[in-house]
PDB file of N, CA and C in Angstrom:
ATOM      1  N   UNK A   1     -10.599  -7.014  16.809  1.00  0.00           N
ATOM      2  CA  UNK A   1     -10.062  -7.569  15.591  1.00  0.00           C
ATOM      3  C   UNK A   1      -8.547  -7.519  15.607  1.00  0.00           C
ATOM      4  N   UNK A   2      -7.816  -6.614  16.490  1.00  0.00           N
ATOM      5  CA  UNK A   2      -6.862  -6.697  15.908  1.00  0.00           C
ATOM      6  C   UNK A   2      -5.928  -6.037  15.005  1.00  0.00           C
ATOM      7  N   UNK A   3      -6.543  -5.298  14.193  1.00  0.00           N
ATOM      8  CA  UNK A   3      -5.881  -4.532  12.879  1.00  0.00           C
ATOM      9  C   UNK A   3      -5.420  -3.315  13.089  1.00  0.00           C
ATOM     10  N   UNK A   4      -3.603  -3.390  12.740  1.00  0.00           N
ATOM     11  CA  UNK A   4      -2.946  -2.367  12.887  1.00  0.00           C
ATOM     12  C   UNK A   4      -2.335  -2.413  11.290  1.00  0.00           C
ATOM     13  N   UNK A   5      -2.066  -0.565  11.208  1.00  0.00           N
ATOM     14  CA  UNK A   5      -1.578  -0.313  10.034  1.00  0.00           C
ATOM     15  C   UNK A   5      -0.350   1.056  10.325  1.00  0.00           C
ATOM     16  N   UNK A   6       0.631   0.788   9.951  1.00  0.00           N
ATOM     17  CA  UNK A   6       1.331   1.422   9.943  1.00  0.00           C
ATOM     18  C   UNK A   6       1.485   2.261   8.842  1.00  0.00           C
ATOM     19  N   UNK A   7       0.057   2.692   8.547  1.00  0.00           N
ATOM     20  CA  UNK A   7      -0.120   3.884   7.484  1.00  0.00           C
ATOM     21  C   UNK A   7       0.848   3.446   5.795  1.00  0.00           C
ATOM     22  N   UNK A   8       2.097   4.268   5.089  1.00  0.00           N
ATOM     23  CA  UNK A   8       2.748   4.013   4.149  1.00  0.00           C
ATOM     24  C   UNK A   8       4.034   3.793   4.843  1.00  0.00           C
ATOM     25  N   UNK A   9       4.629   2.708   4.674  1.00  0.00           N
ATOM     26  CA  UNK A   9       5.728   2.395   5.118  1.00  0.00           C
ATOM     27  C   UNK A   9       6.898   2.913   4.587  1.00  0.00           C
ATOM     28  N   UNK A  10       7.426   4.045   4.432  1.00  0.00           N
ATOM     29  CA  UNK A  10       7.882   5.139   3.652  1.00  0.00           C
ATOM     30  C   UNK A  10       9.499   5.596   4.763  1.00  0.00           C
ATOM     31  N   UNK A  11      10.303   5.014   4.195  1.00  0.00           N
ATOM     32  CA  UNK A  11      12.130   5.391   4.979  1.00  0.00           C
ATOM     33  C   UNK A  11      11.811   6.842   5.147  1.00  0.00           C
ATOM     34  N   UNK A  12      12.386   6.934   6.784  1.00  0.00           N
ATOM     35  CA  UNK A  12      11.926   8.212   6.687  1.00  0.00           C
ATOM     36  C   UNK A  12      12.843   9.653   5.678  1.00  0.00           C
ATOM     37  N   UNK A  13      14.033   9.005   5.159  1.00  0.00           N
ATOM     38  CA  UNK A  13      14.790   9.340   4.035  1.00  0.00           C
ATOM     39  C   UNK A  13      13.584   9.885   2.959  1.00  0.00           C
ATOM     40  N   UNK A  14      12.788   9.003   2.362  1.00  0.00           N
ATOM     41  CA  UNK A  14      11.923   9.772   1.513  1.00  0.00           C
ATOM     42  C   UNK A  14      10.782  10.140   1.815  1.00  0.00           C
ATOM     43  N   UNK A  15      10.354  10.504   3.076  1.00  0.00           N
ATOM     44  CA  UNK A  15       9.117  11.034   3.265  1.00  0.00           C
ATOM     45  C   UNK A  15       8.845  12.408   2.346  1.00  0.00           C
ATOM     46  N   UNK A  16      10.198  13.416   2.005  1.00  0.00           N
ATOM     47  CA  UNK A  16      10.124  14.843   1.315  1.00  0.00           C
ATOM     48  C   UNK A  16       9.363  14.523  -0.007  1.00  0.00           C
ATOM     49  N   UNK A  17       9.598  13.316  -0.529  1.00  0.00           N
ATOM     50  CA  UNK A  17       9.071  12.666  -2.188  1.00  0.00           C
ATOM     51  C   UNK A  17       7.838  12.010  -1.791  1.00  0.00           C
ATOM     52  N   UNK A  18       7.597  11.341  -0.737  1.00  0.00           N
ATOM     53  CA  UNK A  18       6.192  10.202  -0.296  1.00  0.00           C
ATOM     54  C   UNK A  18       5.904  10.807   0.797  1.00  0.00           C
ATOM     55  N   UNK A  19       5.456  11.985   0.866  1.00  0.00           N
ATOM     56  CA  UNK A  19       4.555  12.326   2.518  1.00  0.00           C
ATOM     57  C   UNK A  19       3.511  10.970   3.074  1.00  0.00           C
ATOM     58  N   UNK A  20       3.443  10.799   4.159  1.00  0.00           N
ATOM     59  CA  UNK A  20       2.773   9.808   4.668  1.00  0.00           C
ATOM     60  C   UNK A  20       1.175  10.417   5.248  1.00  0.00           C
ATOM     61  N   UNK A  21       1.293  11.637   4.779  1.00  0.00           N
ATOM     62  CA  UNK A  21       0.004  12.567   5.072  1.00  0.00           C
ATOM     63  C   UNK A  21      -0.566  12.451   3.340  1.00  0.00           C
ATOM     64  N   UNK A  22      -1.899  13.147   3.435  1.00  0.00           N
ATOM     65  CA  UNK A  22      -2.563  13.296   2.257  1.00  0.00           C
ATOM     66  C   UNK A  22      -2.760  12.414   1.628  1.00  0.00           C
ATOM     67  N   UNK A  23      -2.808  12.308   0.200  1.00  0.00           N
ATOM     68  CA  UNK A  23      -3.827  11.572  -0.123  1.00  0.00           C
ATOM     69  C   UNK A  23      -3.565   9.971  -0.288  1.00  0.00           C
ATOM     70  N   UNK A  24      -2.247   9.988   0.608  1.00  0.00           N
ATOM     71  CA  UNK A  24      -2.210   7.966   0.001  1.00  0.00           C
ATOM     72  C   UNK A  24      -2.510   7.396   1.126  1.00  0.00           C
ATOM     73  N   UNK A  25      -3.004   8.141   2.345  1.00  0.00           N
ATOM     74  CA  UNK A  25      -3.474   7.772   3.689  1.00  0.00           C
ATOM     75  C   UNK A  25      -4.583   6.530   3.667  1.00  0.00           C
ATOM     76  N   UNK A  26      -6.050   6.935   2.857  1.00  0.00           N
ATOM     77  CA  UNK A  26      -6.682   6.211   3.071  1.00  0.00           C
ATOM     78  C   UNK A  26      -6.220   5.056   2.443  1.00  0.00           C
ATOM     79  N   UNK A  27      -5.591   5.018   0.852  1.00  0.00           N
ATOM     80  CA  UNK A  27      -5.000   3.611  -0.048  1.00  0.00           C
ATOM     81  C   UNK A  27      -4.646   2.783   1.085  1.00  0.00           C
ATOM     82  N   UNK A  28      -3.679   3.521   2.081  1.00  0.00           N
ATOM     83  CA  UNK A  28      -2.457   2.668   1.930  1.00  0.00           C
ATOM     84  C   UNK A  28      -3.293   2.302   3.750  1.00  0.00           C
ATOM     85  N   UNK A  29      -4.028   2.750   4.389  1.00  0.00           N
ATOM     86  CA  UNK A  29      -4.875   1.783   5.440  1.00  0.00           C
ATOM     87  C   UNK A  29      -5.273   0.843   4.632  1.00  0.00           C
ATOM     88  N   UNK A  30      -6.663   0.918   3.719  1.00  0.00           N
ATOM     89  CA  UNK A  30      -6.813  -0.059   3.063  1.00  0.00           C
ATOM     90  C   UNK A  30      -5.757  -1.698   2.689  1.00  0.00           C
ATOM     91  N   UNK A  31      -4.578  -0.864   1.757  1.00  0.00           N
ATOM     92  CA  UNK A  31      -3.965  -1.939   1.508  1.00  0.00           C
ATOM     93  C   UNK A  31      -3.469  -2.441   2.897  1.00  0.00           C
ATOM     94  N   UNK A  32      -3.007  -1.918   4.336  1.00  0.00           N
ATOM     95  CA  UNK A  32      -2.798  -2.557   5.118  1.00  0.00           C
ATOM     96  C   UNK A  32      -3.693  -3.892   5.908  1.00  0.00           C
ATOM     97  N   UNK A  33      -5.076  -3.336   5.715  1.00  0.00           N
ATOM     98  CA  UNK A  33      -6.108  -4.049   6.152  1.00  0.00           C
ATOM     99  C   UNK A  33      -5.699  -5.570   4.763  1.00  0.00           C
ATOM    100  N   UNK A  34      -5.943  -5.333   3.575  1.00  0.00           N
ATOM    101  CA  UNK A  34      -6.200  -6.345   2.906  1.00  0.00           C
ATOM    102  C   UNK A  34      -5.059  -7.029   3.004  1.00  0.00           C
ATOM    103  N   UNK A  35      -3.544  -6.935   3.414  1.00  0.00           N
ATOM    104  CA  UNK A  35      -2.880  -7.079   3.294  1.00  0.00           C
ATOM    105  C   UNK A  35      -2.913  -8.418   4.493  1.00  0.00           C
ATOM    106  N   UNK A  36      -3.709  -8.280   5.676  1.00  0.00           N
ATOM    107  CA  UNK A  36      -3.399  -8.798   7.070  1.00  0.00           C
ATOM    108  C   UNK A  36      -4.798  -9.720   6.943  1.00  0.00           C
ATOM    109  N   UNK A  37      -5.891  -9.181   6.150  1.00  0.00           N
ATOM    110  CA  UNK A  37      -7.307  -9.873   6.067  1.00  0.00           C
ATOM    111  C   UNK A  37      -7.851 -10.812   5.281  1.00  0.00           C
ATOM    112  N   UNK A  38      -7.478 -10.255   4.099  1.00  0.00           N
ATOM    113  CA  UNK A  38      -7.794 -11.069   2.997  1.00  0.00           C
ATOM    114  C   UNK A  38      -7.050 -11.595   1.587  1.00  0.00           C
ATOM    115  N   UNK A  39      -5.924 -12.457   2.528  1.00  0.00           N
ATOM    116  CA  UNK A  39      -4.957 -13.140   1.986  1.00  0.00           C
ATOM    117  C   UNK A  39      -5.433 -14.503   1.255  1.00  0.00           C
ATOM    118  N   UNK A  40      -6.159 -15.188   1.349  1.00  0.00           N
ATOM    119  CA  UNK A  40      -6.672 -16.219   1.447  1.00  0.00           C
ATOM    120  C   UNK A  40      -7.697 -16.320   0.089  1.00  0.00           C
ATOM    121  N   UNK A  41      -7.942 -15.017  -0.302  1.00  0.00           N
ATOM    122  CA  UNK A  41      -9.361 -14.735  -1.375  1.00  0.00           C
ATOM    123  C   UNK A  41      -8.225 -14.455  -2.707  1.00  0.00           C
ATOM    124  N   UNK A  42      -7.862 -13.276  -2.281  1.00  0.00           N
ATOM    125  CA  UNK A  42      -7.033 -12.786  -3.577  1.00  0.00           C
ATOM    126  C   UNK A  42      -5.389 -12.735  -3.341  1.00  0.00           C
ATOM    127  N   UNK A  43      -4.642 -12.543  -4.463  1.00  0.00           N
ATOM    128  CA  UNK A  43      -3.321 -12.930  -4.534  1.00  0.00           C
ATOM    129  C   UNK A  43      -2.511 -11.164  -3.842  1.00  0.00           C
ATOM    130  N   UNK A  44      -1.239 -11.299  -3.699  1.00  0.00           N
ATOM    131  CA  UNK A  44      -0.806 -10.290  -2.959  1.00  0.00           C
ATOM    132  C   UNK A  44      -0.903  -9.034  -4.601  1.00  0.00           C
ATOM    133  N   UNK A  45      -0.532  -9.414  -5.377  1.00  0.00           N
ATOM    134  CA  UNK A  45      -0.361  -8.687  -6.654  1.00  0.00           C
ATOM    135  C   UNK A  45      -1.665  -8.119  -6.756  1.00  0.00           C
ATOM    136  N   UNK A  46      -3.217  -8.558  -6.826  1.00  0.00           N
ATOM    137  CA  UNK A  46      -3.816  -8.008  -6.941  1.00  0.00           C
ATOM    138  C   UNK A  46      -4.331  -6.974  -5.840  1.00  0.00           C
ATOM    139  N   UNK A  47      -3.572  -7.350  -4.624  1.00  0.00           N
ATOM    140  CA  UNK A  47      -4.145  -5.840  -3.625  1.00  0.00           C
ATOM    141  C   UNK A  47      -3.450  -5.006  -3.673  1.00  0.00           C
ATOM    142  N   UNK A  48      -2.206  -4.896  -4.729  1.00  0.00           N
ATOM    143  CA  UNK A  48      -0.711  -3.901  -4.824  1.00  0.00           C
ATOM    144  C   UNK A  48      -1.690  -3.379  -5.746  1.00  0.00           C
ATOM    145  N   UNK A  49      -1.666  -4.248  -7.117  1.00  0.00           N
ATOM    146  CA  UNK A  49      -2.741  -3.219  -8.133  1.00  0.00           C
ATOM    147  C   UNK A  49      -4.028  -2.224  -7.722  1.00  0.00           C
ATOM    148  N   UNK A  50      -4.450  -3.017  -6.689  1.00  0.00           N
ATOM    149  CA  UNK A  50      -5.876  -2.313  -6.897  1.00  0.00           C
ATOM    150  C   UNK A  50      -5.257  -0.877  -5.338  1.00  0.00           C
ATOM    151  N   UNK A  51      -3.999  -0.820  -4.742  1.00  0.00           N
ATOM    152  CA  UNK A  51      -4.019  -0.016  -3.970  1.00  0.00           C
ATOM    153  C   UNK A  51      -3.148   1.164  -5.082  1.00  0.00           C
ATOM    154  N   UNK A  52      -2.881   0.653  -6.262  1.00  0.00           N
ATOM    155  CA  UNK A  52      -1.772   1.815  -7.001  1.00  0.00           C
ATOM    156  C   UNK A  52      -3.476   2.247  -8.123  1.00  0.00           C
ATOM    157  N   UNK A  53      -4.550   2.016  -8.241  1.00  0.00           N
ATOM    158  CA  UNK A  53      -5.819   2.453  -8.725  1.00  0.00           C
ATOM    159  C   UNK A  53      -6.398   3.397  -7.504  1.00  0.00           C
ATOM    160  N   UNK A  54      -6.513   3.204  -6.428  1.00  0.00           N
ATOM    161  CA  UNK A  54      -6.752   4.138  -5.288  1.00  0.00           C
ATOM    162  C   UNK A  54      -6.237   4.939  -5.005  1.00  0.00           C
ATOM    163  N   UNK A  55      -4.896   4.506  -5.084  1.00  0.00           N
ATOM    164  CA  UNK A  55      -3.987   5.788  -5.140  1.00  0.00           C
ATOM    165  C   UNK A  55      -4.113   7.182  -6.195  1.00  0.00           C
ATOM    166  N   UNK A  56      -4.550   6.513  -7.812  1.00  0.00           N
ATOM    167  CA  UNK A  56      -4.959   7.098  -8.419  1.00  0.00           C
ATOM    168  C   UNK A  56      -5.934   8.228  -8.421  1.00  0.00           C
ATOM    169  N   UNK A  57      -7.136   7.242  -7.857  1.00  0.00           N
ATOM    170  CA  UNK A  57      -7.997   7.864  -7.698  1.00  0.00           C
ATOM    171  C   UNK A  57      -8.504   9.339  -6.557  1.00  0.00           C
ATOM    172  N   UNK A  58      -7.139   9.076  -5.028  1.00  0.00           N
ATOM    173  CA  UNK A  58      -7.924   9.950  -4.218  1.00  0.00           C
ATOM    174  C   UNK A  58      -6.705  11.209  -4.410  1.00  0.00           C
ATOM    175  N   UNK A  59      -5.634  10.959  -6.046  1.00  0.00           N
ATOM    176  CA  UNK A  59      -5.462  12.287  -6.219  1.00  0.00           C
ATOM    177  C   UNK A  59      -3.766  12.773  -6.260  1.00  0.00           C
ATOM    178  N   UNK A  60      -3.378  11.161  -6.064  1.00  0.00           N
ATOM    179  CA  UNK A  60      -1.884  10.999  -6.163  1.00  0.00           C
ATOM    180  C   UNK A  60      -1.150  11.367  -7.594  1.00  0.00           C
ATOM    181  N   UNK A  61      -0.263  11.719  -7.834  1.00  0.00           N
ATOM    182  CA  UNK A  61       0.309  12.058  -9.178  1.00  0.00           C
ATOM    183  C   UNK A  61       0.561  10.460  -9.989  1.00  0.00           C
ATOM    184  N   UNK A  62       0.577   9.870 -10.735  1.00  0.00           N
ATOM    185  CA  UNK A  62       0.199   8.926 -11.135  1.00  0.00           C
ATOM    186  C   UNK A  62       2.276   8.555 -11.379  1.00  0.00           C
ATOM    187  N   UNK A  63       3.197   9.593 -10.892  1.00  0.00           N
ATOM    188  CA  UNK A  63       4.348   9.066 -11.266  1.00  0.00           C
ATOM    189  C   UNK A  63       4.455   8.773  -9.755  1.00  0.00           C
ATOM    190  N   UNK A  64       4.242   9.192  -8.810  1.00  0.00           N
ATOM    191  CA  UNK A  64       4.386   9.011  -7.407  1.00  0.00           C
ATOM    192  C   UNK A  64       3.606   7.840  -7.138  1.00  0.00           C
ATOM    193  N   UNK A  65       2.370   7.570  -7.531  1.00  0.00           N
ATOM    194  CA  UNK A  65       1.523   5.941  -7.185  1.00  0.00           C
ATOM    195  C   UNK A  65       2.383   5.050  -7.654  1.00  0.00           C
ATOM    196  N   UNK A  66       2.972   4.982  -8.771  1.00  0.00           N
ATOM    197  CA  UNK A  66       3.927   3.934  -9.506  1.00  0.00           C
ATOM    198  C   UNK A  66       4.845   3.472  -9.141  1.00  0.00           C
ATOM    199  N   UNK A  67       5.736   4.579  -8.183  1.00  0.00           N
ATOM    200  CA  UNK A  67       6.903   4.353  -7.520  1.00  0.00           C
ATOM    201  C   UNK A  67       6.357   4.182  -5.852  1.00  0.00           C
ATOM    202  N   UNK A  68       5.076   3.862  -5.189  1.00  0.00           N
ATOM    203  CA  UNK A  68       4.689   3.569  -4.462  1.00  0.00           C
ATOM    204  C   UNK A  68       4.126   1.886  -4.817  1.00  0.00           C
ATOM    205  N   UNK A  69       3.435   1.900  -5.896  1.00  0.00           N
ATOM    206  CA  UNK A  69       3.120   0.829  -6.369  1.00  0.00           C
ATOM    207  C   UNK A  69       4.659  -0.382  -6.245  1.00  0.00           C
ATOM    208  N   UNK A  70       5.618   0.143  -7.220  1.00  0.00           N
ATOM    209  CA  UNK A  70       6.559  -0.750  -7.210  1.00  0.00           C
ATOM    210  C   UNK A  70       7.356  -0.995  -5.411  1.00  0.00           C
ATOM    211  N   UNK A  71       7.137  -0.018  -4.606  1.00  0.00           N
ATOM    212  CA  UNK A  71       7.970  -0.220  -3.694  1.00  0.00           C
ATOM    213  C   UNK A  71       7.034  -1.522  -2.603  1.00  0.00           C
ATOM    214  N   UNK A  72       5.690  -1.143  -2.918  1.00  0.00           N
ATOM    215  CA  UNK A  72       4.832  -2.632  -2.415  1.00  0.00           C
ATOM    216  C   UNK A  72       5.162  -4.030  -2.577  1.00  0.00           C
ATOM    217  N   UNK A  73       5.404  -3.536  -4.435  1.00  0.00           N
ATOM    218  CA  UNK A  73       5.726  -4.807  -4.728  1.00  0.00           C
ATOM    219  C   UNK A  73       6.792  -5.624  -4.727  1.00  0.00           C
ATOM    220  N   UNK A  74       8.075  -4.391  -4.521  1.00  0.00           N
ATOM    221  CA  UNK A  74       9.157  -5.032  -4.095  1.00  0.00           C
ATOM    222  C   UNK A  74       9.650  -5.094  -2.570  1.00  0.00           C
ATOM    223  N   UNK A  75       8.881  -4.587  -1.535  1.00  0.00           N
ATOM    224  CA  UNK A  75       9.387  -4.865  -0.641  1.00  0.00           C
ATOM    225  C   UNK A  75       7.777  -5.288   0.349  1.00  0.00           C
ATOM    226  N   UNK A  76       7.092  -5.361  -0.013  1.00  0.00           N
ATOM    227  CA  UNK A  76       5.883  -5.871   1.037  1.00  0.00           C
ATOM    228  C   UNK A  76       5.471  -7.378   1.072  1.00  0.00           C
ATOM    229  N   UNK A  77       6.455  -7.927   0.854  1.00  0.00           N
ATOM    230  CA  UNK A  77       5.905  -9.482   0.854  1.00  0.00           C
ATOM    231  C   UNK A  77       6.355  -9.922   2.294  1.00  0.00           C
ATOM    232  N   UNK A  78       7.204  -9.041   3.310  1.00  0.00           N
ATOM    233  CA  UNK A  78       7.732  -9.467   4.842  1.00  0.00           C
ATOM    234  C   UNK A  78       6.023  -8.909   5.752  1.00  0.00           C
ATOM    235  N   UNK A  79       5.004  -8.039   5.156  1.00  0.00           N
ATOM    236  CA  UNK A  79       3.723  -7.890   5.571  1.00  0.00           C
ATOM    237  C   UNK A  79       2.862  -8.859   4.706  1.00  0.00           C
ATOM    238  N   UNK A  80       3.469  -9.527   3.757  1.00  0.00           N
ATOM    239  CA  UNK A  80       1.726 -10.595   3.727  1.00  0.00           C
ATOM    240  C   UNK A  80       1.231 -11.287   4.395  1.00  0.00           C
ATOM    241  N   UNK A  81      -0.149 -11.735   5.068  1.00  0.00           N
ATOM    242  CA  UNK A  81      -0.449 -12.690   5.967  1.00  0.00           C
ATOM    243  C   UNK A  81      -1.518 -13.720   4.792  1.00  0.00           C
ATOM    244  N   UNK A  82      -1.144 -13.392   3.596  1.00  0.00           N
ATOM    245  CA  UNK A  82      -1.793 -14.390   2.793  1.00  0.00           C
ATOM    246  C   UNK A  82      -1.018 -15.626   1.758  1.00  0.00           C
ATOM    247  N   UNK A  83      -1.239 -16.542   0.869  1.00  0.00           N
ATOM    248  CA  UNK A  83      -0.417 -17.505   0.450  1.00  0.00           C
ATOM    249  C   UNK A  83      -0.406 -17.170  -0.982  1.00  0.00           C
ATOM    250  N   UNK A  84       0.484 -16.502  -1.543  1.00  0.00           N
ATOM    251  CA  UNK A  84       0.542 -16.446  -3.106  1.00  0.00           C
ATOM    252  C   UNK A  84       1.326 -17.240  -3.806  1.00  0.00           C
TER     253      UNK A  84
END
């Protein structure tokens, strides 16, 4: 297939605030996969949302998903392989 993920794309400047270990590991494979796969179905906004709900969920502080959330959304559109 093909599918590489460069885990959270995180400067290594703020890794001390965004560890690239624990719990946003699995989100942020995920969002890499949907990011490269399934461009074509859903819009880029809705795989940012639904990876800042995962994030939620496997345990992230909900001020740290937000400022992960926004950094998707402002800088991950040079990784979309879909048409929004």
């Amino acid at each position: 297939n093909g599918f590489v993920t460069d885990l959270a794309s995180i400067p290594r400047i703020l890794t001390p605030i965004f560890p690239i270990v624990g719990n946003s590991i699995i989100p942020a494979i995920r969002h890499d996969f949907h990011y490269q796969s399934y461009g074509t179905c859903q819009s880029r906004k809705y795989f940012d949302q639904k990876f800042y709900r995962e994030l939620i969920r496997h345990g992230e502080p909900k001020w740290r998903a937000k400022l992960m959330y926004w950094g998707v959304r402002l800088f991950g559109t040079k990784h979309w392989k879909g048409g929004e």
